[in-house]
Structure formats: structure tokens, C-alpha cells
Protein backbone atom coordinates (compact mmCIF):
# COMPACT_ATOMS: atom_id res chain seq x y z
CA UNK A 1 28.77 -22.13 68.08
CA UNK A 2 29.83 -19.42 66.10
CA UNK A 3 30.43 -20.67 61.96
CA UNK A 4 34.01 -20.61 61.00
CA UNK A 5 35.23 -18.41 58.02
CA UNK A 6 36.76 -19.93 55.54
CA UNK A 7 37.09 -17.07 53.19
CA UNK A 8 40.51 -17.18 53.03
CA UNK A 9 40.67 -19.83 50.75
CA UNK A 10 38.17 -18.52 48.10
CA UNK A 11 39.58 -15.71 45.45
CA UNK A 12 38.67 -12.48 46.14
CA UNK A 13 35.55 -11.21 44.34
CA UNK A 14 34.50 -9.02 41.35
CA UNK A 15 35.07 -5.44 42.23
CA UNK A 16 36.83 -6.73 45.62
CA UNK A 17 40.22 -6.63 46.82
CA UNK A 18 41.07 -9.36 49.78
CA UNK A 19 43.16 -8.19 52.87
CA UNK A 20 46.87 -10.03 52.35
CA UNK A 21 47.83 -12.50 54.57
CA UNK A 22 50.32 -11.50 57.01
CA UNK A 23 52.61 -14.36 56.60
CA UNK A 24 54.21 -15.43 53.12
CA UNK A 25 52.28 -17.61 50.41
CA UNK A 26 53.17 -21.09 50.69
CA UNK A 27 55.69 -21.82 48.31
CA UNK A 28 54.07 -25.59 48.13
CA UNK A 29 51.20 -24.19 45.39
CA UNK A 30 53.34 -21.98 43.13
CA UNK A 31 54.47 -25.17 40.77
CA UNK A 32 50.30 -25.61 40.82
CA UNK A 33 50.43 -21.84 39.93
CA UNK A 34 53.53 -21.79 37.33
CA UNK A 35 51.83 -24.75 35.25
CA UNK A 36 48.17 -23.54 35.30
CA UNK A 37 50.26 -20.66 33.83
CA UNK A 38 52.03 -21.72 31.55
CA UNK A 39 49.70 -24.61 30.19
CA UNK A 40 46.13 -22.09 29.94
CA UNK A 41 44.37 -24.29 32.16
CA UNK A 42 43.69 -26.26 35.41
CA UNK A 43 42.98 -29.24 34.16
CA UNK A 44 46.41 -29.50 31.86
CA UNK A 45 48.38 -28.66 34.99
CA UNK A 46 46.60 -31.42 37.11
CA UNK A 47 47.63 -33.70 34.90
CA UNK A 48 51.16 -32.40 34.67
CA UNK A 49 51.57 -32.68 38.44
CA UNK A 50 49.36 -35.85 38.78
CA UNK A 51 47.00 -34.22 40.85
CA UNK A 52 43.12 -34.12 40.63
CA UNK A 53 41.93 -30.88 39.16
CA UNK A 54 39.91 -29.94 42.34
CA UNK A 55 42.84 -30.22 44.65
CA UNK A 56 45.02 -28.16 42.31
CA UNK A 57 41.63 -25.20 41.87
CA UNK A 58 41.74 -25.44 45.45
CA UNK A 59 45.43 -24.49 45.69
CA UNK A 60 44.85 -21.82 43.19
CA UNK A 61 42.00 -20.26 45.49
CA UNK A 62 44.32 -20.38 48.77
CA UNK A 63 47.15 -18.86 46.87
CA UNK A 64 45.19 -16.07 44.87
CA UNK A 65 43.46 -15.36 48.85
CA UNK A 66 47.28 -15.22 50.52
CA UNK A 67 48.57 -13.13 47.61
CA UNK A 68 45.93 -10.81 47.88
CA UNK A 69 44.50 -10.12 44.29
CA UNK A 70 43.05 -12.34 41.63
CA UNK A 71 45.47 -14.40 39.66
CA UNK A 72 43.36 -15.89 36.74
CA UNK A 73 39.95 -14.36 35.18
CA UNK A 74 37.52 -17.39 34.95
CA UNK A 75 35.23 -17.75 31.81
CA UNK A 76 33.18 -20.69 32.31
CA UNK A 77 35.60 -23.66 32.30
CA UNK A 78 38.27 -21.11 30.44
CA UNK A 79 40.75 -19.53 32.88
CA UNK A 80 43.60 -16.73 31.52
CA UNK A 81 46.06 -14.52 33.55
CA UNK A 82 44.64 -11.86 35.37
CA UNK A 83 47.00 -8.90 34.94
CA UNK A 84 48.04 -9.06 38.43
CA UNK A 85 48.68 -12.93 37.65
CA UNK A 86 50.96 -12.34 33.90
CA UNK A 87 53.31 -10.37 36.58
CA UNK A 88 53.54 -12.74 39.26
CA UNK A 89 54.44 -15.77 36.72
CA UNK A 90 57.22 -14.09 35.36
CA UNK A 91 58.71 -13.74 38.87
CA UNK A 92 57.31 -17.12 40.28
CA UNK A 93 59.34 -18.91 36.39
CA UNK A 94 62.39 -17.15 37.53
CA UNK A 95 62.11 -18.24 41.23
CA UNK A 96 61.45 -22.33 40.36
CA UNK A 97 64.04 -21.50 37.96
CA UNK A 98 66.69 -20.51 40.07
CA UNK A 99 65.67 -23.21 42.87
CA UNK A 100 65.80 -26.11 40.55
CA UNK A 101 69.07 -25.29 39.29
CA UNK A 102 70.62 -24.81 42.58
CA UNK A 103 69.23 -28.07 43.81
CA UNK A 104 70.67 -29.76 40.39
CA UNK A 105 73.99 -28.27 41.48
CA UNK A 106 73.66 -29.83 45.19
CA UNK A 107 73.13 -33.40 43.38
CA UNK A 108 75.48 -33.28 40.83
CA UNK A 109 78.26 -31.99 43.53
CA UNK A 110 77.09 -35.19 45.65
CA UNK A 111 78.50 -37.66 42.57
CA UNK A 112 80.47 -37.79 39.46
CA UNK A 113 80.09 -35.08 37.48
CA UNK A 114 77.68 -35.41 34.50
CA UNK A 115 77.06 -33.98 30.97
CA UNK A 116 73.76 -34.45 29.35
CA UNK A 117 73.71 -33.52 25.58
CA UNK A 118 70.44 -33.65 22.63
CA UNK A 119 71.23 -34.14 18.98
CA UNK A 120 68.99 -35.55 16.17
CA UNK A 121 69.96 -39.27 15.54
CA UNK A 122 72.03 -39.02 12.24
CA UNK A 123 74.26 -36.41 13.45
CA UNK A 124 74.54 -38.45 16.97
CA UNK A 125 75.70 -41.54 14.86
CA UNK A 126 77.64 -39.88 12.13
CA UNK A 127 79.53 -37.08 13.74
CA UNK A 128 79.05 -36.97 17.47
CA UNK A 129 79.57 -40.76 18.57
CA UNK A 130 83.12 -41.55 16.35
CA UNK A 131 84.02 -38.29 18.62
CA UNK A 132 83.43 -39.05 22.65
CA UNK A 133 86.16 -41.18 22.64
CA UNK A 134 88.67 -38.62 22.92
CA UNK A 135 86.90 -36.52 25.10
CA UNK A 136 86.47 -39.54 27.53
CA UNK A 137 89.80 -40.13 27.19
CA UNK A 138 90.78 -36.65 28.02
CA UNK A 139 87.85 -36.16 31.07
CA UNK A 140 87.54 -39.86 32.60
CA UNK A 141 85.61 -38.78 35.24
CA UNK A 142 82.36 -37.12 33.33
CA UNK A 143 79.74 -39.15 32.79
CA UNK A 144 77.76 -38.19 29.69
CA UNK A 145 74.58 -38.84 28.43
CA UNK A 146 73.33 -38.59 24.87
CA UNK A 147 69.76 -38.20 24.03
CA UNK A 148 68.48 -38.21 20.47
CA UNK A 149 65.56 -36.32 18.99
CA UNK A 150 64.23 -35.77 16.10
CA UNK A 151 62.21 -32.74 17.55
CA UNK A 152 63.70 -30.36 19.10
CA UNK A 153 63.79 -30.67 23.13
CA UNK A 154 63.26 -27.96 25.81
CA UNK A 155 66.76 -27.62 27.56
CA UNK A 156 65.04 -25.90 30.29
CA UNK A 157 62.30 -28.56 31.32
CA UNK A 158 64.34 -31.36 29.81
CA UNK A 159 67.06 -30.82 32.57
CA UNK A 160 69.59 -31.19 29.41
CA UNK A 161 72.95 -29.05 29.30
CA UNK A 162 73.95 -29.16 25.56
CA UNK A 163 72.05 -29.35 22.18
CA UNK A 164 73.57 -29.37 18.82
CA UNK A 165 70.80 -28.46 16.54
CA UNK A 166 70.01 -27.99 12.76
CA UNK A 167 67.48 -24.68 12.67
CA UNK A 168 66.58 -22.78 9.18
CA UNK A 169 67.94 -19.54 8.98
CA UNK A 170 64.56 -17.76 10.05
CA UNK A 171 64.04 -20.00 12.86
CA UNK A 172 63.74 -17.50 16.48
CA UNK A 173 66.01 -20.38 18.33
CA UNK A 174 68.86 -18.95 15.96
CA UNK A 175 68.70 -16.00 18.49
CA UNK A 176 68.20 -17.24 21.55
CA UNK A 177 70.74 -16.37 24.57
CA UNK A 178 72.86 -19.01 24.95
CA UNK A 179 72.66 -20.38 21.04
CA UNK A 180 76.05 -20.02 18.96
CA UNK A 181 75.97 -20.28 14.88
CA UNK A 182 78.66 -23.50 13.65
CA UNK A 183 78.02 -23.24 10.45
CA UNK A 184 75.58 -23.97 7.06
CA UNK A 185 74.31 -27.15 5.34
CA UNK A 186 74.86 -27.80 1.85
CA UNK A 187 73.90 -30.41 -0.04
CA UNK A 188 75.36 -32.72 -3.01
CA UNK A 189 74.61 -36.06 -4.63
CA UNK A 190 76.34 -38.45 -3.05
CA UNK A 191 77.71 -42.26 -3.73
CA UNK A 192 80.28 -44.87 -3.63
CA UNK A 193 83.88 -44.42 -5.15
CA UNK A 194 82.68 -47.92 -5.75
CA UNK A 195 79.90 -46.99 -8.84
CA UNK A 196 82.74 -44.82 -10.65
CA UNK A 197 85.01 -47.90 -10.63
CA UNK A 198 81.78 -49.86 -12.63
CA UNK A 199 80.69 -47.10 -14.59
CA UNK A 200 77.67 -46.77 -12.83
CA UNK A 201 78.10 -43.12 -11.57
CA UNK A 202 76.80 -40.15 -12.76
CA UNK A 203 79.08 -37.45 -14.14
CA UNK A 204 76.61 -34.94 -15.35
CA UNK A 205 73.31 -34.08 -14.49
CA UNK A 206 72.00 -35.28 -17.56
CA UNK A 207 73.26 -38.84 -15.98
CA UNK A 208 71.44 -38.77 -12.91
CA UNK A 209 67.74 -39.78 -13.76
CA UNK A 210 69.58 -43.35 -15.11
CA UNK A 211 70.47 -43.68 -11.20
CA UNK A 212 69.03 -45.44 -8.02
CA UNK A 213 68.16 -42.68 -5.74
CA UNK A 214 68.14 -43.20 -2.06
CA UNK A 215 65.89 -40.69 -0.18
CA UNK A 216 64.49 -39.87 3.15
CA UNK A 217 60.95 -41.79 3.29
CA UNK A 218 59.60 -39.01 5.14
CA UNK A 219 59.69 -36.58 2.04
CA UNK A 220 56.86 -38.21 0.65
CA UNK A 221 55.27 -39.80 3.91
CA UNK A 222 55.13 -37.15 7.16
CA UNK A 223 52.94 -34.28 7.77
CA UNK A 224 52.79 -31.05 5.60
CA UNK A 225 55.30 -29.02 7.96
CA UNK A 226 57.96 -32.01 8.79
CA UNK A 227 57.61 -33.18 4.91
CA UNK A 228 58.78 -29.09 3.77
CA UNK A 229 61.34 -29.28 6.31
CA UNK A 230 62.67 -32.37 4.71
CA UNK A 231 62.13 -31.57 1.22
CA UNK A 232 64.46 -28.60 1.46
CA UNK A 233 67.16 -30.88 2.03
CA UNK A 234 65.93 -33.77 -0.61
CA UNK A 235 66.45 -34.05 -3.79
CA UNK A 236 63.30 -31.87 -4.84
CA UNK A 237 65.51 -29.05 -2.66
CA UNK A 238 68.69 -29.66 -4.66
CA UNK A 239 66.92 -29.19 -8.07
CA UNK A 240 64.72 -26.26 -7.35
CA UNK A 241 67.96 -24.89 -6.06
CA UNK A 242 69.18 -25.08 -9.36
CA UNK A 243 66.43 -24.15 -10.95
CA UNK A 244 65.35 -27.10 -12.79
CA UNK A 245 62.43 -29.88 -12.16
CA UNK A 246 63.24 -32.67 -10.54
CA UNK A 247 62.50 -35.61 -12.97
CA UNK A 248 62.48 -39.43 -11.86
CA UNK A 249 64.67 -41.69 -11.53
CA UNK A 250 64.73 -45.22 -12.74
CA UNK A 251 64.21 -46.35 -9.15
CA UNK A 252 63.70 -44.85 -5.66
CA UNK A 253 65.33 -46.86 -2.73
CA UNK A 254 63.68 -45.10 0.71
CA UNK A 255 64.84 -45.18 4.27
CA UNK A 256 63.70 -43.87 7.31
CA UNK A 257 66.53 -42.27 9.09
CA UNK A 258 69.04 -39.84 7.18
CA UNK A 259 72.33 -42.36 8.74
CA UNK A 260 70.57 -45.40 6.72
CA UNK A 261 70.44 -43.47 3.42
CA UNK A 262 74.26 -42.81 3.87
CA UNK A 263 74.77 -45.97 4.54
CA UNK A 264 72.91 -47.61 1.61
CA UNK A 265 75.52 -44.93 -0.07
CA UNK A 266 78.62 -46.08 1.07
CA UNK A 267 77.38 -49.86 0.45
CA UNK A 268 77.06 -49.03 -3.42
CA UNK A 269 73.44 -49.37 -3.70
CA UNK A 270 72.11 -45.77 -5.85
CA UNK A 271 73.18 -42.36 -5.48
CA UNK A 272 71.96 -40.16 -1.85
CA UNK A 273 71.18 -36.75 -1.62
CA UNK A 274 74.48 -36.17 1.04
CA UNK A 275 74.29 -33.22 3.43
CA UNK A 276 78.01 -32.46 3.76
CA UNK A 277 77.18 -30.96 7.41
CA UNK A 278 76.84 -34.82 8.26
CA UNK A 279 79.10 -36.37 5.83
CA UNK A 280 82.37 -34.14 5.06
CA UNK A 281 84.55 -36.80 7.05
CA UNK A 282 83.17 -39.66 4.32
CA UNK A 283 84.04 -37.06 1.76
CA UNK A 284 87.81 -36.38 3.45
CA UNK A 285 88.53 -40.14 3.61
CA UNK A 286 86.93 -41.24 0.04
CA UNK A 287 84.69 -43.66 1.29
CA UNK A 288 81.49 -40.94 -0.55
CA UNK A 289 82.57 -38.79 -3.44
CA UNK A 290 80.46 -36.20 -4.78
CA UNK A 291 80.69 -36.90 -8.75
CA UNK A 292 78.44 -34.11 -10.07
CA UNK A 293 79.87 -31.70 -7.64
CA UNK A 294 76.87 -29.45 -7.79
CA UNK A 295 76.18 -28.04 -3.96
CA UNK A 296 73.16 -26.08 -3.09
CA UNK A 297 72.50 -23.90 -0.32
CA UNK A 298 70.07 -26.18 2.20
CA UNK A 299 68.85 -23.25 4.01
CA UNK A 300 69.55 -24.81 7.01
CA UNK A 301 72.22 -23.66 9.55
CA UNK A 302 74.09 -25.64 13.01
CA UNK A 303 73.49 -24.57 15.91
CA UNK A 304 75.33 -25.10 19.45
CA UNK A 305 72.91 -24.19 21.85
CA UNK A 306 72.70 -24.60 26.24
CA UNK A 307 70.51 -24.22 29.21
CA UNK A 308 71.13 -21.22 31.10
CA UNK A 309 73.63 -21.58 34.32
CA UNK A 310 74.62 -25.27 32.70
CA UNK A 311 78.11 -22.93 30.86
CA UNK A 312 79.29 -22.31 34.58
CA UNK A 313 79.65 -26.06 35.79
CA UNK A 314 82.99 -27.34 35.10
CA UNK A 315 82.41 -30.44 33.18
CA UNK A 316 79.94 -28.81 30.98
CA UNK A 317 82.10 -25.99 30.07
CA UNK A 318 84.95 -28.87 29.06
CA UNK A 319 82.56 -30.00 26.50
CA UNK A 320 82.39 -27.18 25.25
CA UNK A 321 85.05 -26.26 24.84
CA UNK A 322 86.17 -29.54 23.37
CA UNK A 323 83.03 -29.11 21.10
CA UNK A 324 84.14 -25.99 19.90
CA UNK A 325 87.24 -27.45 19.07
CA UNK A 326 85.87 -30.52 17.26
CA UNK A 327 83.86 -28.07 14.95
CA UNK A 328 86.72 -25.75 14.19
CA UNK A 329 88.81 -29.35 12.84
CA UNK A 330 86.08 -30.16 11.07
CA UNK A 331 85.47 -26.74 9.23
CA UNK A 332 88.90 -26.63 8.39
CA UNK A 333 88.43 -30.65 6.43
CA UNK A 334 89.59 -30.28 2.56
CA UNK A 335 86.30 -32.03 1.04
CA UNK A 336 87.84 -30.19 -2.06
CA UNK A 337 85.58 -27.85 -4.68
CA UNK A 338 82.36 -28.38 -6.11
């Protein structure tokens, strides 16, 4: 009996170039392809697709035989894109691409219409949430869907429509398509109305150090990059903005989320270091004042950002729009000088 030849589904050799199959590559191994791709490595993209990393190599082999050329160099257990392999991902990212999104469009036209929007936590509860009501009450029939991060997630691979983000300046995702500017974050020290009433509030910066300071735990407790992150909008980041050393207080009360230290604030228990980006509708209605008045420059900036095709669905274009709105209002706030 003559031996069957199953070169087909090995890759092509060094030096050799295998005869293309005559019928297309099955579509089945490019997500195999697009993740060994885009992760550096078989075993990553197993994982990814919970498959075993033989049964994945072997899809690699069958596809890199039907396409015709080698895909991925090997070095040992290393694998990289071939050349041949850099230009088929960008065309096989922009096919999966364009397939999920038109199968996301064939389930969300089979039931109520849906909005799925990222935020960090503090703006979620401070600005965003007080908000949806009048959105819901103007679109009854979108569903939405808040998810809060305090890392930034992948709109793309997350399957999410909106984010509203707070980027530095030099951060690249200030440019990205699909990424709009709101506006800049300032920050002030912060506290109740209640403190002036006892004499407890500070009135000049010679007054603070005699205060309670609420912080952000995670200026003194999270790794190096998330701690400078913070720190710029701390109160180490208001006095260097100044120009002056920070000096201590008489006693540091510490939370863990950025919505607890305003609301230690606004319960009359020290003085915060208030980012106006989160707070200017405390500082409209008087529940915060600002009694030093001193604002620095955070560095930091707002971003609206959204996944590309999400802008042409309906109900995500309504919010928006509405967003848009909501922003404008709130730029346009009297918090008053400082």
C-alpha cells in the first residue's frame, strides 16, 4: 500500500516554498493564528482559546501549508512573525474585526438595544450615576451597562462601546481615532462648609499643616508607576505645583477609593485634596468649599473615547450625544475663582 502524504499539514521548509492549496484556508484556525500573533507565542494563545498547545501548533502548520509560505520563524520554543506572517495579521485583525462586529450587530438587532460604558469608580459614583436617570428617562428602551475600572480597558476586546477616561497629557490614547478631549483636572483642598462654621478650616496655607488630611492610601502604598500617577494628583502634586515642600500634617486619615476621601470631606472629618473634574457639582451646591482657593494644574486631562463602528448604532450615538451634552452643563457650572 502506497504511504499517504501528509505534507500538507507541516510548514514549508527552510529555503522552500509549498505549492498553495487550491481551495481557501479554513477560516476555523485564523483566531489560532490572530492570537499566536498578537500574544508572541503558542502557548499564550492556547490558553487564550482553551485549547492544548499541540492542537493549536497543529493548526498553525495546516494553515501556514494552505497559505502557502511560512507564517512564524521558530527559535527553539520562541516563535515571531515571519514577514510574510506581520502582513497577513494585519489583514486577518481587520477581517475578525469586521466579522465580530457584524455578528454583535445581528444580536443586538435580535433584542433591546444596549449601551455598554467603562469609567473608573469615583467618577462612575460621583458624576456618571446621579446622571442616567435622565437619560433613562429620555431613552426607556436602552439597556445600559456600566463597568468600572481602575485600569484602563480594551474597548476593542472588551466588547465595550463608551469609555470616559482620565489620561495625562502625554498619554498616546489622547490621540487615538475615536478619542475626544472634555476637558483638564485641577486640583484644590477641599472640606466641609461645616469646619468654617467651627473655626476649624484653613484660610491660608500657613493653616493647613494644623489640619486632618484625607488622602488616597495608594500614594504611599501601590507600585512605583500607579503610586506617580496618584501622587500627581495628591497633595505632594498640589505643593510641588506651587513650588513648596509638602510638610505634615497633624494627622493623615487614608482611604482607598478617591469617592471615600470625598466623602470623609463632606462628613467634616479633615481637609481632601478635591479634584474639581469629580467634584465641581459639590462645589456649585456648597456642600465642599475650597477655602484656600489655590488650584494647580493636575496634568491630567478627560477623555471621551469609543470602539470603532459602536458611533453608528443608534442607541450608542444617543449617549453620546446626551454625554456631550452633560459635559458642556457641567463646564459651564460657576464653582467661582480660585
Amino acid at each position: 500500500m502506497q504511504k499517504s502524504d501528509d505534507s500538507s499539514a507541516r510548514p514549508p521548509g527552510p529555503g522552500t516554498r509549498a505549492t498553495p492549496r487550491s481551495r481557501q484556508v479554513d477560516a476555523g484556525h485564523l483566531r489560532g493564528f490572530e492570537a499566536a500573533a498578537r500574544l508572541g507565542g503558542f502557548t499564550a494563545a492556547a490558553d487564550e482559546l482553551a485549547l492544548t498547545q499541540s492542537a493549536l501548533s497543529r493548526q498553525i502548520q495546516t494553515l501556514e501549508a494552505q497559505v502557502g509560505v511560512p507564517l512564524f520563524t521558530r527559535e527553539g520554543p520562541r516563535v515571531r512573525l515571519s514577514p510574510a506572517g506581520e502582513q497577513f495579521a494585519a489583514v486577518v485583525r481587520q477581517a475578525l474585526h469586521q466579522l465580530d462586529t457584524a455578528v454583535e450587530g445581528l444580536r443586538a438587532s435580535q433584542g433591546r438595544p444596549r449601551v455598554q460604558i467603562t469609567t473608573f469608580a469615583s467618577l462612575a459614583s460621583q458624576w456618571l450615576i446621579p446622571r442616567l436617570g435622565e437619560f433613562q428617562a429620555i431613552h426607556p428602551d436602552i439597556d445600559i451597562a456600566v463597568e468600572t475600572f481602575d485600569n484602563l480597558s480594551d474597548l476593542e476586546s472588551g466588547g465595550l462601546d463608551i469609555a470616559i477616561r482620565r489620561l495625562r497629557s502625554d498619554n498616546p490614547l489622547t490621540q487615538a481615532p475615536g478619542t475626544t478631549f472634555l476637558f483638564g483636572e485641577e486640583i484644590t483642598p477641599v472640606c466641609s462648609p461645616a469646619l468654617a462654621q467651627n473655626g476649624r478650616a484653613p484660610t491660608r496655607l500657613e493653616d493647613l499643616p494644623r489640619c486632618v488630611w484625607i488622602d488616597d492610601v495608594r500614594v504611599h502604598g501601590a507600585p512605583p508607576i500607579a503610586r506617580a500617577n496618584m501622587q500627581a494628583l495628591s497633595w505632594g502634586g498640589w505643593y510641588a505645583g506651587l513650588g513648596l515642600p509638602q510638610p505634615e500634617p497633624q494627622r493623615w486619615l487614608r482611604f482607598n477609593y478617591t469617592y471615600q476621601v470625598i466623602q470623609a470631606a463632606v462628613a467634616g472629618q479633615g481637609v481632601a485634596m478635591g479634584q474639581i473634574g469629580l467634584i465641581r457639582d459639590l462645589l456649585a451646591a456648597g456642600t465642599l468649599i475650597a477655602p484656600v482657593g489655590r488650584r494647580v494644574d493636575a496634568g491630567y486631562g478627560y477623555y471621551l473615547a469609543t470602539r470603532a463602528g459602536s458611533p453608528q448604532r443608534p442607541e450608542v450615538a444617543a449617549m453620546l450625544a446626551w454625554l456631550q451634552q452633560q459635559f458642556t452643563a457641567w463646564r459651564e457650572i460657576d464653582i467661582g475663582g480660585g
